[in-house]
PDB file of N, CA and C in Angstrom:
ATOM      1  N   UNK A   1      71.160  36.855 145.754  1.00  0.00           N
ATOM      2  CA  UNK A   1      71.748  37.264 144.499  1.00  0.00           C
ATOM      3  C   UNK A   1      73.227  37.594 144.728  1.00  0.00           C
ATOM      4  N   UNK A   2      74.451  37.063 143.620  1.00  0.00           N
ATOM      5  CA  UNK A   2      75.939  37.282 144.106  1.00  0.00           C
ATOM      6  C   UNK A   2      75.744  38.708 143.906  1.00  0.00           C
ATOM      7  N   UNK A   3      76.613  39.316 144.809  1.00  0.00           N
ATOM      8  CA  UNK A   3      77.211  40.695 145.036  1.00  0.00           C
ATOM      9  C   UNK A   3      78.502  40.864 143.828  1.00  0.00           C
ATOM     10  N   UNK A   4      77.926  41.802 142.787  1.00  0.00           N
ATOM     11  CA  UNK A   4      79.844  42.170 141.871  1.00  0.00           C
ATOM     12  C   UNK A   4      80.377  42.722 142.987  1.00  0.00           C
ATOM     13  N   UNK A   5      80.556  43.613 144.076  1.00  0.00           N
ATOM     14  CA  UNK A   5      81.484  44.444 144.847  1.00  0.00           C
ATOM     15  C   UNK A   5      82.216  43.309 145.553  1.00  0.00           C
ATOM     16  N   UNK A   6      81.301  41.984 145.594  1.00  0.00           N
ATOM     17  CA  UNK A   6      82.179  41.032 146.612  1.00  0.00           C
ATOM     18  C   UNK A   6      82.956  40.050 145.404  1.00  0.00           C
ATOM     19  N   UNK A   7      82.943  39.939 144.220  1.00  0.00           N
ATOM     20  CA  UNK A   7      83.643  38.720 143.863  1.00  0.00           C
ATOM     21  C   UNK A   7      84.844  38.489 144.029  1.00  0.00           C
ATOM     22  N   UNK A   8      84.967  37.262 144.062  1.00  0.00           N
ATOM     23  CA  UNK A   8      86.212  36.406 144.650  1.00  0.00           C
ATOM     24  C   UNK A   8      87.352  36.903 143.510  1.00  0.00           C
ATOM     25  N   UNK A   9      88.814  37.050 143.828  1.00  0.00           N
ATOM     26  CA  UNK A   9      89.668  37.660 143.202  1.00  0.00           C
ATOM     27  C   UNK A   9      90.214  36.656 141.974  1.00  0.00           C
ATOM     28  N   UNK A  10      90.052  35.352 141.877  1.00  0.00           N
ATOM     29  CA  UNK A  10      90.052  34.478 140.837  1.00  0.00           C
ATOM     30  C   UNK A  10      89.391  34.678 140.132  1.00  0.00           C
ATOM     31  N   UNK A  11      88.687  35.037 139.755  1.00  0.00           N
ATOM     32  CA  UNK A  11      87.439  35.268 138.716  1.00  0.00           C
ATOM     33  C   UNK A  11      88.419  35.788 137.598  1.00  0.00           C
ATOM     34  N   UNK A  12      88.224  35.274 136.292  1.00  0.00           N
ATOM     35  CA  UNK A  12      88.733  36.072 135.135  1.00  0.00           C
ATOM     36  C   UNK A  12      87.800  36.763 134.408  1.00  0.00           C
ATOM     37  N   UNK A  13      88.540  37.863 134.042  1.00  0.00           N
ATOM     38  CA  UNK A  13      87.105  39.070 133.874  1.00  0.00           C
ATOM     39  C   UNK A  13      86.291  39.020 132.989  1.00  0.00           C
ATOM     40  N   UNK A  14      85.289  38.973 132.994  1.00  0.00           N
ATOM     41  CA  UNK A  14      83.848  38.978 132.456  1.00  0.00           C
ATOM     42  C   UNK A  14      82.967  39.407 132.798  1.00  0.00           C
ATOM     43  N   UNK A  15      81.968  38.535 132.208  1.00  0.00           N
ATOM     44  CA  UNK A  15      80.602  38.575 132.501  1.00  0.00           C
ATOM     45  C   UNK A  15      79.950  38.031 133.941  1.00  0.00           C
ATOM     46  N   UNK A  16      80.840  36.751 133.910  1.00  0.00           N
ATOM     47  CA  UNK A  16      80.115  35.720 135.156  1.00  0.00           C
ATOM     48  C   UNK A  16      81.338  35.836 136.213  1.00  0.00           C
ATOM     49  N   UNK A  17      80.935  35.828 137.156  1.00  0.00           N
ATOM     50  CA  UNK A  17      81.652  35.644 138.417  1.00  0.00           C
ATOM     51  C   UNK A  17      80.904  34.665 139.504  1.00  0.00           C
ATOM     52  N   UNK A  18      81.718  34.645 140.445  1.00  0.00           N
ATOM     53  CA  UNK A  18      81.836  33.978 142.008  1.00  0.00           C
ATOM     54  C   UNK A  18      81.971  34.775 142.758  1.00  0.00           C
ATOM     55  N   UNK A  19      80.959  34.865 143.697  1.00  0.00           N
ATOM     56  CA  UNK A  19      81.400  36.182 144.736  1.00  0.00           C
ATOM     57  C   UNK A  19      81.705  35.071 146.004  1.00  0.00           C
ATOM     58  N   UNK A  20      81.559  36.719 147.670  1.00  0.00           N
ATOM     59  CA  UNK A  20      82.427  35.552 148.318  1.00  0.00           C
ATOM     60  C   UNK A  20      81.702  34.927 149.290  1.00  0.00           C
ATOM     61  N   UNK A  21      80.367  34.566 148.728  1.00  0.00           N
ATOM     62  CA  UNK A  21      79.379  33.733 149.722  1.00  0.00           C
ATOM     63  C   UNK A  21      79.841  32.597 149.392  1.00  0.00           C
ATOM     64  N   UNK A  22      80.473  31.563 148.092  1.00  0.00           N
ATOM     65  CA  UNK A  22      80.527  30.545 147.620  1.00  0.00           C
ATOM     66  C   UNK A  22      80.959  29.437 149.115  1.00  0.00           C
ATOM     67  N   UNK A  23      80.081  28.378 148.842  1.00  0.00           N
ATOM     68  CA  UNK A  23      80.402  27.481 149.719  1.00  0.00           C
ATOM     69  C   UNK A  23      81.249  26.302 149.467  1.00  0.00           C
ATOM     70  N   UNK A  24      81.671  26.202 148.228  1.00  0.00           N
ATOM     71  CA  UNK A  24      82.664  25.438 147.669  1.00  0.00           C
ATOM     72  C   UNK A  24      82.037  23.852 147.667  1.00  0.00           C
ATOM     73  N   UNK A  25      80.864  24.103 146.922  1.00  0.00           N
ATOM     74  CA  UNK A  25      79.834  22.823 147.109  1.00  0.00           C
ATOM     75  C   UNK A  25      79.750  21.935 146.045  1.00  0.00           C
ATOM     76  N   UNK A  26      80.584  22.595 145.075  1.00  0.00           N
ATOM     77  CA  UNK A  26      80.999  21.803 143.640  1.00  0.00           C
ATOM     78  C   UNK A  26      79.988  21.524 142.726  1.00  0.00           C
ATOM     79  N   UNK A  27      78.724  22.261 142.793  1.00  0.00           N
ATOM     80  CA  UNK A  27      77.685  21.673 141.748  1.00  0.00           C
ATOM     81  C   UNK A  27      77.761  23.171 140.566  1.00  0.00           C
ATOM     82  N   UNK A  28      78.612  24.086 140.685  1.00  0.00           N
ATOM     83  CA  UNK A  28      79.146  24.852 139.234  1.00  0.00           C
ATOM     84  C   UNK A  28      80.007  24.508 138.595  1.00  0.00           C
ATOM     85  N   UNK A  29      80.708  23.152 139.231  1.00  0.00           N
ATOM     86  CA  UNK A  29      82.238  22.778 138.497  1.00  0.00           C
ATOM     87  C   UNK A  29      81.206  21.626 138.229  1.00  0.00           C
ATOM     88  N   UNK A  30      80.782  20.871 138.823  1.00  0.00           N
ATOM     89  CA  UNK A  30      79.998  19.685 137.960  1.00  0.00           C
ATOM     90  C   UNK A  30      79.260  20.195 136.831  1.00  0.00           C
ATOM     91  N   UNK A  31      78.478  21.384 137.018  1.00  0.00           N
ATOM     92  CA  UNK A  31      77.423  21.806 135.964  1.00  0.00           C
ATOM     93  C   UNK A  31      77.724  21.912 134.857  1.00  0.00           C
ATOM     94  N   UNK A  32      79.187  23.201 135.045  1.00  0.00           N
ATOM     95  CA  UNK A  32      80.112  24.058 133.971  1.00  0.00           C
ATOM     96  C   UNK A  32      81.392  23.799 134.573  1.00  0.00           C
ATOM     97  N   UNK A  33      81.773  22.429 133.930  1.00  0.00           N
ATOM     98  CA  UNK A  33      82.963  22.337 134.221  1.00  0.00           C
ATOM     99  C   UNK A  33      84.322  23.054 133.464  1.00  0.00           C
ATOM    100  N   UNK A  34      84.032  22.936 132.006  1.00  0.00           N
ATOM    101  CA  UNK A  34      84.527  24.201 131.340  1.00  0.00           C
ATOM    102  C   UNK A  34      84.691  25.651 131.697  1.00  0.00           C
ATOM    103  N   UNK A  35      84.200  26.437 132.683  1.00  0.00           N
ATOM    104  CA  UNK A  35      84.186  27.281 133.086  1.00  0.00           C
ATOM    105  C   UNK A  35      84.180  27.577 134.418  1.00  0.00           C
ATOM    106  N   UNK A  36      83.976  26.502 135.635  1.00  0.00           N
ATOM    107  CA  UNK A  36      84.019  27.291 136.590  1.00  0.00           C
ATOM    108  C   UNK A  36      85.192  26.232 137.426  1.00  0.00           C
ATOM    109  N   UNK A  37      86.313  26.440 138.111  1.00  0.00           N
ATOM    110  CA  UNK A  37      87.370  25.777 138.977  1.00  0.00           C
ATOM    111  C   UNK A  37      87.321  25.891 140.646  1.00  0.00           C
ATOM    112  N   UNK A  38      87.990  25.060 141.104  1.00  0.00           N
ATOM    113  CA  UNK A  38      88.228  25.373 142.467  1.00  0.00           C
ATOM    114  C   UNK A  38      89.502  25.756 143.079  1.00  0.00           C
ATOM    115  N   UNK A  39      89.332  26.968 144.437  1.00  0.00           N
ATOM    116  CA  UNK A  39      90.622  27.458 144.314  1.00  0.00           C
ATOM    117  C   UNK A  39      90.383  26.660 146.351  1.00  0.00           C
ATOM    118  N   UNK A  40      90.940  25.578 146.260  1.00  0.00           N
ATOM    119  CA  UNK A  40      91.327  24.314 147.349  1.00  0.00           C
ATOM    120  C   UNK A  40      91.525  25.052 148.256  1.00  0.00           C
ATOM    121  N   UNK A  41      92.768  26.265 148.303  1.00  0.00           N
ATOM    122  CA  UNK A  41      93.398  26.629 149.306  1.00  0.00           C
ATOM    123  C   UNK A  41      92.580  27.321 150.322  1.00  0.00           C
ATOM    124  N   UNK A  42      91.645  28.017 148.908  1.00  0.00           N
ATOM    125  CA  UNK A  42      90.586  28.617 150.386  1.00  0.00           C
ATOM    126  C   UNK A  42      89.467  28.528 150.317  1.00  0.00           C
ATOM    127  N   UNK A  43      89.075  27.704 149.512  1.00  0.00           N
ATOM    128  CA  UNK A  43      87.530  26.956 150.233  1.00  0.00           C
ATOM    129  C   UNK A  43      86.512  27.728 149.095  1.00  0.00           C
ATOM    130  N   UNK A  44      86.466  27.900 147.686  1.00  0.00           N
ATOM    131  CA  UNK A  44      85.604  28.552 146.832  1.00  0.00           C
ATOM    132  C   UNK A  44      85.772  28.107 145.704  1.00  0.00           C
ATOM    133  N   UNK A  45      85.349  28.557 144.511  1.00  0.00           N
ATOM    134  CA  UNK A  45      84.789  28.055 143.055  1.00  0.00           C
ATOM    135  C   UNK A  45      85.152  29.397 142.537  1.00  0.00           C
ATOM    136  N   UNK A  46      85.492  29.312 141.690  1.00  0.00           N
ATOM    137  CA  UNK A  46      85.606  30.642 140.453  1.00  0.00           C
ATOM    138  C   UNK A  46      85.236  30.264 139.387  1.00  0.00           C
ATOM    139  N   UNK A  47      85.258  31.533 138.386  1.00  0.00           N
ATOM    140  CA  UNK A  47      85.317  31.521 137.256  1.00  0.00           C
ATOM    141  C   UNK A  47      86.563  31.649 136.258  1.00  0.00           C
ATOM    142  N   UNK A  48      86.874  30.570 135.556  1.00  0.00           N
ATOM    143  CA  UNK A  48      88.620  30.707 134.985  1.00  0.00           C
ATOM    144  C   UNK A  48      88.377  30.543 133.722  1.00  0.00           C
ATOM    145  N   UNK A  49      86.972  30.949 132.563  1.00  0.00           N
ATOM    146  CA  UNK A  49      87.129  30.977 131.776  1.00  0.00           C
ATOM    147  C   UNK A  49      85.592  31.355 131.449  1.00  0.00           C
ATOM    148  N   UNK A  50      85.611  32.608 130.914  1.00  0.00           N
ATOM    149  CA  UNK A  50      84.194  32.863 130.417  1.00  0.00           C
ATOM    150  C   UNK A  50      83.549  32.035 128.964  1.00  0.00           C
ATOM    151  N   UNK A  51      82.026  32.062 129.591  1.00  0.00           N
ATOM    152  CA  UNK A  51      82.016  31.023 128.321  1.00  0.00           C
ATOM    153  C   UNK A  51      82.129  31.709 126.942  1.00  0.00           C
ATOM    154  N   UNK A  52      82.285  30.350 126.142  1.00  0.00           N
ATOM    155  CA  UNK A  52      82.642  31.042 124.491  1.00  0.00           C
ATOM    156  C   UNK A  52      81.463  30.309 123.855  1.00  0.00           C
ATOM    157  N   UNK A  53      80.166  30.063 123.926  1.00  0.00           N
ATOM    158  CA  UNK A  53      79.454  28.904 123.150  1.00  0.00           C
ATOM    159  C   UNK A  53      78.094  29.569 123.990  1.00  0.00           C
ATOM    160  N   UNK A  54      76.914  29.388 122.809  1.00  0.00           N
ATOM    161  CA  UNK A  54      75.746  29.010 123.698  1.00  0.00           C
ATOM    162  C   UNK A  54      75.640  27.710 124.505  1.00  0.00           C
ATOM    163  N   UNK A  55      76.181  26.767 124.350  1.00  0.00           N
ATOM    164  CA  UNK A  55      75.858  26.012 125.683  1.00  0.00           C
ATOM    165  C   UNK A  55      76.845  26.150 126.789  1.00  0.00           C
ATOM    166  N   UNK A  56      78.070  26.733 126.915  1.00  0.00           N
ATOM    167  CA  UNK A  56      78.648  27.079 127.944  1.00  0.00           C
ATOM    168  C   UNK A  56      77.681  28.148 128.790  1.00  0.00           C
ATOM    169  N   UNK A  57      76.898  28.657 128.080  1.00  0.00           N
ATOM    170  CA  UNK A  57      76.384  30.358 128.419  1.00  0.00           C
ATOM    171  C   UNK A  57      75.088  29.297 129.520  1.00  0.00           C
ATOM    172  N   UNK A  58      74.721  28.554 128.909  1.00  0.00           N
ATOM    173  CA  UNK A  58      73.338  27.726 129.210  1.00  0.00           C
ATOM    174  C   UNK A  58      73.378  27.520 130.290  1.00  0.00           C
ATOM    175  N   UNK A  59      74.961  25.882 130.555  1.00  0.00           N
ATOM    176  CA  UNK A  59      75.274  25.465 131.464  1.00  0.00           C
ATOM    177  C   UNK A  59      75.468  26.710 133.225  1.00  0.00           C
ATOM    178  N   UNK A  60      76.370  27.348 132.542  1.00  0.00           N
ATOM    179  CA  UNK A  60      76.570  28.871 133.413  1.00  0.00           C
ATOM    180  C   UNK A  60      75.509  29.042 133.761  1.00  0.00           C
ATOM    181  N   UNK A  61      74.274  29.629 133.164  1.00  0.00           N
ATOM    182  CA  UNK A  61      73.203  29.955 133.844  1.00  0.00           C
ATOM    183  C   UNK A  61      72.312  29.113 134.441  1.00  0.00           C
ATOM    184  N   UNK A  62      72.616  27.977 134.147  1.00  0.00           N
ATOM    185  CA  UNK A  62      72.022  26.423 135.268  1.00  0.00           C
ATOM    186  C   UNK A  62      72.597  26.497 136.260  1.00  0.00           C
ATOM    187  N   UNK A  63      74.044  26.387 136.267  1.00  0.00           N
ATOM    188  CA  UNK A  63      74.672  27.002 137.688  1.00  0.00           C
ATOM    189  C   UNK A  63      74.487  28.032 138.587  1.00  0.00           C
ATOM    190  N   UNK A  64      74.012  29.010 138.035  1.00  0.00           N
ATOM    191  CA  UNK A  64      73.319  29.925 138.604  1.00  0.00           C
ATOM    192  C   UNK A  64      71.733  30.036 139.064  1.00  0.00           C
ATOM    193  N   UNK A  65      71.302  29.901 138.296  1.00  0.00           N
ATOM    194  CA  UNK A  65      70.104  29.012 138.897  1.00  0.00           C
ATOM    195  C   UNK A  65      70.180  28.208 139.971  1.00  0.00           C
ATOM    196  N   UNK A  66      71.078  27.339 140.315  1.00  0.00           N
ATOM    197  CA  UNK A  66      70.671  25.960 141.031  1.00  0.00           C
ATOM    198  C   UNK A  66      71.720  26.144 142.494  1.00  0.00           C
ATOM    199  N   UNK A  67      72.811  27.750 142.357  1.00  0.00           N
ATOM    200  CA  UNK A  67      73.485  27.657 143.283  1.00  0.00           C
ATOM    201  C   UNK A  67      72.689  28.018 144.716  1.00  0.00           C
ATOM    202  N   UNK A  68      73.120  27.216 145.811  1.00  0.00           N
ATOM    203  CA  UNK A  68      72.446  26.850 146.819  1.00  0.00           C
ATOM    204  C   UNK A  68      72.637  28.285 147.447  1.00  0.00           C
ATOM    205  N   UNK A  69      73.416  29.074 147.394  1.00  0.00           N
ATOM    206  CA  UNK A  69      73.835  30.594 148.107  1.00  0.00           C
ATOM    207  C   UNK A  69      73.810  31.270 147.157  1.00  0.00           C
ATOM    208  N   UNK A  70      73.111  31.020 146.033  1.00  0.00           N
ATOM    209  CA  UNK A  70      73.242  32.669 145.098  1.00  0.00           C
ATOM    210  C   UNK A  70      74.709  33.306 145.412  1.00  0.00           C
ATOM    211  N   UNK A  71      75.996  32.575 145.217  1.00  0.00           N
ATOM    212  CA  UNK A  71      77.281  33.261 144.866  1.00  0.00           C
ATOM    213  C   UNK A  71      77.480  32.957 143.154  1.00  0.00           C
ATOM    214  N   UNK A  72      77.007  32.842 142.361  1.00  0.00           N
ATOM    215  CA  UNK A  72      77.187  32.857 141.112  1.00  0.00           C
ATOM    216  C   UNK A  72      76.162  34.054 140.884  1.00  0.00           C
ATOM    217  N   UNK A  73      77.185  35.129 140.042  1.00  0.00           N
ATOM    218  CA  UNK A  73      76.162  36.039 138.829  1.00  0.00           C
ATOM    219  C   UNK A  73      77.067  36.801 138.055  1.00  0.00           C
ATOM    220  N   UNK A  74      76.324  37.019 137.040  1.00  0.00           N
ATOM    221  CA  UNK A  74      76.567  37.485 135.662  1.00  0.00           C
ATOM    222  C   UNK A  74      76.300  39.085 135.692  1.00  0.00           C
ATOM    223  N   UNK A  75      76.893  39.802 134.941  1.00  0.00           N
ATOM    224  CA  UNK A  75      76.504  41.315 134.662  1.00  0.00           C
ATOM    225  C   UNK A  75      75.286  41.690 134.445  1.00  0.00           C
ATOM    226  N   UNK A  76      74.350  40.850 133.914  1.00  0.00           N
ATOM    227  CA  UNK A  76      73.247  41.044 132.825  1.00  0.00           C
ATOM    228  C   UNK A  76      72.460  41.585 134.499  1.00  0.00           C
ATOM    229  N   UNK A  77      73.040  40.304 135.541  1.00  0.00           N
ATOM    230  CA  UNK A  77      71.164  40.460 136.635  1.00  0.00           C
ATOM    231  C   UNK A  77      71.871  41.360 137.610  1.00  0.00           C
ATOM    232  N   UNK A  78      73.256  41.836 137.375  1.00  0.00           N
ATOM    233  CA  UNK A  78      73.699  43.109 138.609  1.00  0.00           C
ATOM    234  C   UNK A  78      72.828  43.931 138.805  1.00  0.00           C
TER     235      UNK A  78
END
């Protein structure tokens, strides 16, 4: 489960974050590409835009679901 005390400092504030297990494996930017980016320089995925839509919210939580290191989570499962 992502850690809030660890998320990655890209994250724009919300609900959903990236903490700093992310392996930079690209299946949250494929999932939710609207919402989640990669920061190249150092090897992770963030969050650069919380979603605004039930299916952004959906996608997000497919990503979370399906992330291989549990570095994606939301406030709701802190």
């Amino acid at each position: 489960m992502a850690d809030p005390a660890n998320k990655v400092e890209s994250n724009i504030a919300g609900k959903w974050y990236v903490d700093d297990e992310c392996i930079d494996c690209d299946l949250c930017r494929t999932t939710a590409p609207d919402n989640f980016k990669a920061n190249e320089d150092e090897g992770y995925s963030f969050v650069f835009k919380q979603p605004t839509s039930p299916e952004e919210e959906e996608l997000c939580e497919q990503a979370k679901e399906e992330c291989p290191v549990e570095a994606i989570g939301d406030d709701c499962s802190a």
